[in-house]
N, C-alpha and C. Protein backbone atom coordinates (compact mmCIF):
# COMPACT_ATOMS: atom_id res chain seq x y z
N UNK A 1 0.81 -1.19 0.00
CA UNK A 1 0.00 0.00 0.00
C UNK A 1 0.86 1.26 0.00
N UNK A 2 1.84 0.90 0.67
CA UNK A 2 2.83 2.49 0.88
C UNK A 2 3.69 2.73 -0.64
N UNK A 3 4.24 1.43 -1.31
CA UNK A 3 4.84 1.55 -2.52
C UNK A 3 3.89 2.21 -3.75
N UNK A 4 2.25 2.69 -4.17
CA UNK A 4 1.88 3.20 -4.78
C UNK A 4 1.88 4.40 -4.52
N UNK A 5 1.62 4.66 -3.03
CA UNK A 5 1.51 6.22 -2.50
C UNK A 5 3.11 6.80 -3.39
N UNK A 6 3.92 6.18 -2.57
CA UNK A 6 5.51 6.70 -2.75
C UNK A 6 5.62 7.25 -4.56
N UNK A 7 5.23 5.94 -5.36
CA UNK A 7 5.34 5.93 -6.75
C UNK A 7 4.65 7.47 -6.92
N UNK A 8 2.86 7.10 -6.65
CA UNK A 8 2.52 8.95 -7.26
C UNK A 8 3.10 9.74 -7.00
N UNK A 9 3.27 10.43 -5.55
CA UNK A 9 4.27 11.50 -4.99
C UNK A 9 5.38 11.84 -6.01
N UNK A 10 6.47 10.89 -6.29
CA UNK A 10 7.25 10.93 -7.06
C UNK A 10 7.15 11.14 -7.95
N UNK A 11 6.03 10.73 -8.97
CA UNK A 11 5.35 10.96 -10.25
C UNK A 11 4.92 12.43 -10.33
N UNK A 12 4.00 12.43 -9.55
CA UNK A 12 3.73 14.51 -9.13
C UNK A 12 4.82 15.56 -8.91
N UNK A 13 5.98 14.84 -8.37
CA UNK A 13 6.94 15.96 -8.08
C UNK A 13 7.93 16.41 -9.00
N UNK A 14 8.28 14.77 -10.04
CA UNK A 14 8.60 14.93 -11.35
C UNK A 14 8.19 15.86 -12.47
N UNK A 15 6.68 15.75 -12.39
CA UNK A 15 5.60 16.53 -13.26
C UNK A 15 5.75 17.79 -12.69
N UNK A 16 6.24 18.32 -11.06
CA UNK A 16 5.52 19.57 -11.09
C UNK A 16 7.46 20.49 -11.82
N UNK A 17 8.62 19.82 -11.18
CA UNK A 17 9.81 20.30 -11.46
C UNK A 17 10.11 20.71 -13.14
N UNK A 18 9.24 19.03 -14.10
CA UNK A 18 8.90 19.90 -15.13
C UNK A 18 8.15 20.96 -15.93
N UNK A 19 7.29 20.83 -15.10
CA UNK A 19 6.66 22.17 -15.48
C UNK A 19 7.24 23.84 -15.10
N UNK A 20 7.89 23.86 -13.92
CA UNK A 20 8.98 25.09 -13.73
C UNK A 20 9.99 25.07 -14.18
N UNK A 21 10.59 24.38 -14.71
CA UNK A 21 11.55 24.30 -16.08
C UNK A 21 11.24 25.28 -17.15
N UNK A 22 10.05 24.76 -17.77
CA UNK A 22 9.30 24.88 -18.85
C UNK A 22 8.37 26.91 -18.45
N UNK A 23 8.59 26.94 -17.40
CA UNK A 23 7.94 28.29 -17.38
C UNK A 23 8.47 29.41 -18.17
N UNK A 24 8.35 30.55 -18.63
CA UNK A 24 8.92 31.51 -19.17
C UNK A 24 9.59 32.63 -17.74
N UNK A 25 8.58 32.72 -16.54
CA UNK A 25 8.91 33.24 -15.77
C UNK A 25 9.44 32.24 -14.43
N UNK A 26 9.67 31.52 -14.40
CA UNK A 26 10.30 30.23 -13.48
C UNK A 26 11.86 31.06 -13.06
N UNK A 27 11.61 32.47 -12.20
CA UNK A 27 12.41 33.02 -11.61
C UNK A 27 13.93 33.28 -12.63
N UNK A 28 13.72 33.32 -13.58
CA UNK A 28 14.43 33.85 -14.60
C UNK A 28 14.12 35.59 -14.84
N UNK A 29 14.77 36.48 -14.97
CA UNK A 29 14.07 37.80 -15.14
C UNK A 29 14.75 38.54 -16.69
N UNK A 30 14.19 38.99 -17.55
CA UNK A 30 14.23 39.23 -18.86
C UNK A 30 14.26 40.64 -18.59
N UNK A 31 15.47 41.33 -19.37
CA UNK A 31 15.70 42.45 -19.42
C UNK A 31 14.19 43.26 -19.74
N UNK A 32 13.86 44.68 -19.32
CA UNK A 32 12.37 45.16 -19.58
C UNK A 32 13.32 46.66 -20.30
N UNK A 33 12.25 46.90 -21.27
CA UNK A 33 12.66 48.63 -21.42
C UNK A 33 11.96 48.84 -20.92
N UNK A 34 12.84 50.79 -21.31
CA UNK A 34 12.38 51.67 -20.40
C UNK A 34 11.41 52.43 -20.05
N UNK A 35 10.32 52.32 -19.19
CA UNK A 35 9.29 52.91 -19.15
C UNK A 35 9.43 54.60 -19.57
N UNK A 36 8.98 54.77 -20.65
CA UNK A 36 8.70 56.20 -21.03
C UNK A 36 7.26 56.93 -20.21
N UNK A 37 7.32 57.81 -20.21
CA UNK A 37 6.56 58.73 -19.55
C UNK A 37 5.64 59.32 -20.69
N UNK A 38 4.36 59.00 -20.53
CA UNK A 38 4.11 59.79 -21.83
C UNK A 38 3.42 61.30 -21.48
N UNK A 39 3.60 62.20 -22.36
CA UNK A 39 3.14 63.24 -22.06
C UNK A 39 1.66 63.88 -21.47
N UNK A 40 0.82 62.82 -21.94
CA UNK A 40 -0.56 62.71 -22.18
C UNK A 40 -0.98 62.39 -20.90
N UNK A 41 -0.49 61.79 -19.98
CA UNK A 41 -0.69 60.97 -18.59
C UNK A 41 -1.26 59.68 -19.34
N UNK A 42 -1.64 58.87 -17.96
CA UNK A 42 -2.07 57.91 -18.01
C UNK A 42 -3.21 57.70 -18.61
N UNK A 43 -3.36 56.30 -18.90
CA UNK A 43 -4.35 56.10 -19.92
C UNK A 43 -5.89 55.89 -19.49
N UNK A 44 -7.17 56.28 -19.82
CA UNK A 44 -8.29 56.18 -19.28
C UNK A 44 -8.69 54.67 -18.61
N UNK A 45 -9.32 54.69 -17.72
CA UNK A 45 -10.35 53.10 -17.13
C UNK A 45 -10.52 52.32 -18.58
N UNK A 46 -10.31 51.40 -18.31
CA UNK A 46 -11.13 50.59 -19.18
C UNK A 46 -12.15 50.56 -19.56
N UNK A 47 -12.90 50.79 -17.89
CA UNK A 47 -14.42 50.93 -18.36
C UNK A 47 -15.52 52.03 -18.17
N UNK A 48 -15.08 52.66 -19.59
CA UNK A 48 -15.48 53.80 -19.21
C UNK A 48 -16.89 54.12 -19.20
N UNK A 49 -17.95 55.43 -18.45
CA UNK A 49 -19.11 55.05 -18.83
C UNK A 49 -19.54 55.43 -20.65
N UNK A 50 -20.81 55.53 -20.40
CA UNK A 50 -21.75 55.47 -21.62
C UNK A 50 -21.39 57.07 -22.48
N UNK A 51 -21.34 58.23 -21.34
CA UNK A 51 -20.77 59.52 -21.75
C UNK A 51 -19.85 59.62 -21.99
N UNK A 52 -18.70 59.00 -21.68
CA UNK A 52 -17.28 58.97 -21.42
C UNK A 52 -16.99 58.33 -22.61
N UNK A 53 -17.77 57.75 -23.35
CA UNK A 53 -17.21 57.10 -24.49
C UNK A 53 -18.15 57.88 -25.81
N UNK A 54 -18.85 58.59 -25.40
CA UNK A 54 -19.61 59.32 -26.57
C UNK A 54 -18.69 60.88 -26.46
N UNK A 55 -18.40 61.27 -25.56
CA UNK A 55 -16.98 62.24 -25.91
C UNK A 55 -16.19 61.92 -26.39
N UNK A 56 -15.27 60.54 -25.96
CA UNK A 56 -14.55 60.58 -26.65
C UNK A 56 -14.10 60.27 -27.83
N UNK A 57 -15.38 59.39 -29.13
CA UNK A 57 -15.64 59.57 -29.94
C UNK A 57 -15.88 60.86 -30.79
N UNK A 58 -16.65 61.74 -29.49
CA UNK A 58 -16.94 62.91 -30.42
C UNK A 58 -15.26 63.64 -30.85
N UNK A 59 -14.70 63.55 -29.86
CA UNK A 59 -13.05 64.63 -29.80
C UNK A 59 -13.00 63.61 -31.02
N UNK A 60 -12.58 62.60 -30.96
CA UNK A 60 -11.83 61.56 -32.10
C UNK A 60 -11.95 61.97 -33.46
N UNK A 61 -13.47 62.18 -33.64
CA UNK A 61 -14.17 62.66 -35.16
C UNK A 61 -14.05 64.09 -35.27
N UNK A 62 -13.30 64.89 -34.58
CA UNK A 62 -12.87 65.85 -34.57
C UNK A 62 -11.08 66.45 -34.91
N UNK A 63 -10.92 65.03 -35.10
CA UNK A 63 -9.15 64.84 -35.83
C UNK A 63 -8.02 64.26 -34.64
N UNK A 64 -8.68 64.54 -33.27
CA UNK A 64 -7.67 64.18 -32.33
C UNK A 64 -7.92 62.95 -31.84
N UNK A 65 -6.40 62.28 -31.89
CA UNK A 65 -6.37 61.20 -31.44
C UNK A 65 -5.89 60.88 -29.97
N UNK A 66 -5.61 59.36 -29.68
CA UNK A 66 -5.00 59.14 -27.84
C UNK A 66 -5.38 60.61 -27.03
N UNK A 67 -7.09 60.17 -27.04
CA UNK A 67 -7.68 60.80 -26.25
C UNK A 67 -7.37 60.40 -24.58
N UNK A 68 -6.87 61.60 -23.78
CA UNK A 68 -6.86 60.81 -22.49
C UNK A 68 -7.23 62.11 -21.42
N UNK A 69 -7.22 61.59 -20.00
CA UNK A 69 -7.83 62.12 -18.98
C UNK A 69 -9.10 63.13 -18.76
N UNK A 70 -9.88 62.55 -19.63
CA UNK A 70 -11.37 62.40 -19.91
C UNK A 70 -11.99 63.18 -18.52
N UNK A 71 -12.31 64.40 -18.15
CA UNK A 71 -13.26 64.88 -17.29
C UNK A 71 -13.95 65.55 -17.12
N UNK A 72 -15.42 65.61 -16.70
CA UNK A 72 -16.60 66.28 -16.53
C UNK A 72 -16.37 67.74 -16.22
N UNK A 73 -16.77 68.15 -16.87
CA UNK A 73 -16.79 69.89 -16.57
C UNK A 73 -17.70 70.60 -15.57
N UNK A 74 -17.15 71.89 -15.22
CA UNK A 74 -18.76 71.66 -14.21
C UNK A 74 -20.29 72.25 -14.64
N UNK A 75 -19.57 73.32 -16.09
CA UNK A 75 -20.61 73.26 -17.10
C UNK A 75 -21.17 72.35 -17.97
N UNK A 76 -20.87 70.85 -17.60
CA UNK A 76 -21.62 69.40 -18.46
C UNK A 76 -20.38 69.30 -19.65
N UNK A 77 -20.05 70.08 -20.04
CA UNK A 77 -19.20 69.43 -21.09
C UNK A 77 -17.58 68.43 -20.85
N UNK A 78 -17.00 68.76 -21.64
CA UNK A 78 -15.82 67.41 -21.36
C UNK A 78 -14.53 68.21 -21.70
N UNK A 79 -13.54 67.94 -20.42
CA UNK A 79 -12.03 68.31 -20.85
C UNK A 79 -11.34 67.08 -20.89
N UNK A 80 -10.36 67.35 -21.73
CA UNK A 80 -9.16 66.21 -21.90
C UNK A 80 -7.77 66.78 -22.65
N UNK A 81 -7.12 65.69 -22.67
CA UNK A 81 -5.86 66.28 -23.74
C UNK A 81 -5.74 64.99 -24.61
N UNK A 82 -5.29 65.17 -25.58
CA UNK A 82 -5.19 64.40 -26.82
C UNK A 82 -4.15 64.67 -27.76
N UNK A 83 -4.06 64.28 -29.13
CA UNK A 83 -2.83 64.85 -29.72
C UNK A 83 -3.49 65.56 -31.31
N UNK A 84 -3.03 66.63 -31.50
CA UNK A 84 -3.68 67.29 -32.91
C UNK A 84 -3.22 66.60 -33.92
N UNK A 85 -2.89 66.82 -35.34
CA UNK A 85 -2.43 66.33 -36.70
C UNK A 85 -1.28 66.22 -36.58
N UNK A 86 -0.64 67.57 -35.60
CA UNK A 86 0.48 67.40 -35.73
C UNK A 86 1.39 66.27 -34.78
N UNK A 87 0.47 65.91 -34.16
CA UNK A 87 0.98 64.76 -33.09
C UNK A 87 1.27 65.49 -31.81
N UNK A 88 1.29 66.64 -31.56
CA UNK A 88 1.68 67.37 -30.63
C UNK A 88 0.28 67.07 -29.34
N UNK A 89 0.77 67.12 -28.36
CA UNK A 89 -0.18 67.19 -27.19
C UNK A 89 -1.00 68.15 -26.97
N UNK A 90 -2.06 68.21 -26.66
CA UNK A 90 -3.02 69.57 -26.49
C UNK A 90 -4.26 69.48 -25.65
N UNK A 91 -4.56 70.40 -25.06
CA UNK A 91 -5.70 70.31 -24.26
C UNK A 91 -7.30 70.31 -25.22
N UNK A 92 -7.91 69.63 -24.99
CA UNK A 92 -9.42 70.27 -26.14
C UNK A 92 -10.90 70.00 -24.77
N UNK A 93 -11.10 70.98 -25.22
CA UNK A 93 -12.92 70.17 -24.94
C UNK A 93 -13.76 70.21 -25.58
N UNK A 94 -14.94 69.78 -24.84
CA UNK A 94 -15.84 68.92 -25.44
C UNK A 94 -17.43 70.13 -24.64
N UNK A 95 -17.92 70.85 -25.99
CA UNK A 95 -19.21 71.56 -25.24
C UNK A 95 -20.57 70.57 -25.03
N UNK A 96 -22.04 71.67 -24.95
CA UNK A 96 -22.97 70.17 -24.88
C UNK A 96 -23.52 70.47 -26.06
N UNK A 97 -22.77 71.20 -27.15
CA UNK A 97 -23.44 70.96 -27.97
C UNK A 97 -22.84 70.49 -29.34
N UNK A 98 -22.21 69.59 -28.36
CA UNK A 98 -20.84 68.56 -29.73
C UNK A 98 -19.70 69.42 -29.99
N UNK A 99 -19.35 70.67 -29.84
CA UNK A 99 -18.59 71.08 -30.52
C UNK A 99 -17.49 70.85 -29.53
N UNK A 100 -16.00 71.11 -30.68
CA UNK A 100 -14.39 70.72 -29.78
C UNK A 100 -13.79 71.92 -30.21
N UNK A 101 -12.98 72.19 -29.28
CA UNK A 101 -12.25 73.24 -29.55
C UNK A 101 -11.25 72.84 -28.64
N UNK A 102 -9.83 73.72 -29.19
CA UNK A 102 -8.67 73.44 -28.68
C UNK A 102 -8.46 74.61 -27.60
N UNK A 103 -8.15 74.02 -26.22
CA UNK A 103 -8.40 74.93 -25.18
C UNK A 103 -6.26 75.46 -24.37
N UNK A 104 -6.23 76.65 -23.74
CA UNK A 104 -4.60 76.54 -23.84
C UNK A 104 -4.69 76.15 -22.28
């Protein structure tokens, strides 16, 4: 009875040593670049709400792209910064009546 126990154990411990072999991160550490900073800040929630994503469509169809830090105004409309044609960073908002304009 004790010689099957022994056998699995051994069998499991075989199986588990190969499998941390086989890991990519099995305490090996892979050079990382360098975190750049981007100008824009950080990037919005994932999940953003229902408004939060109809602004930022609207800025989008308005030429600017990597729309980010998405926030409520306290007149209802929307500030953020994004990047113009020229790729350059810029502040824009968002009124309530669709329109964008580039804000300094």
């Amino acid at each position: 009875m004790k010689r099957p126990l022994i056998v699995s154990i051994l069998i499991l411990a075989a199986a588990v040593a190969q499998a941390e072999a086989r890991s990519p991160i099995g305490g090996a550490t892979m050079p990382r670049e360098q975190v750049q900073s981007d100008p824009l800040g950080p990037r919005s929630d994932p999940t953003p709400t229902v408004a939060e994503a109809v602004a930022r469509t609207q800025i989008e169809k308005s030429g600017y792209t990597s729309v980010r830090g998405l926030q409520r105004a306290t007149n209802g409309g929307w500030n953020a910064v994004a990047r113009d044609q020229r790729n350059a960073p810029v502040a824009v908002s968002l009124d309530n009546q669709g329109n964008v304009t580039q804000t300094r």
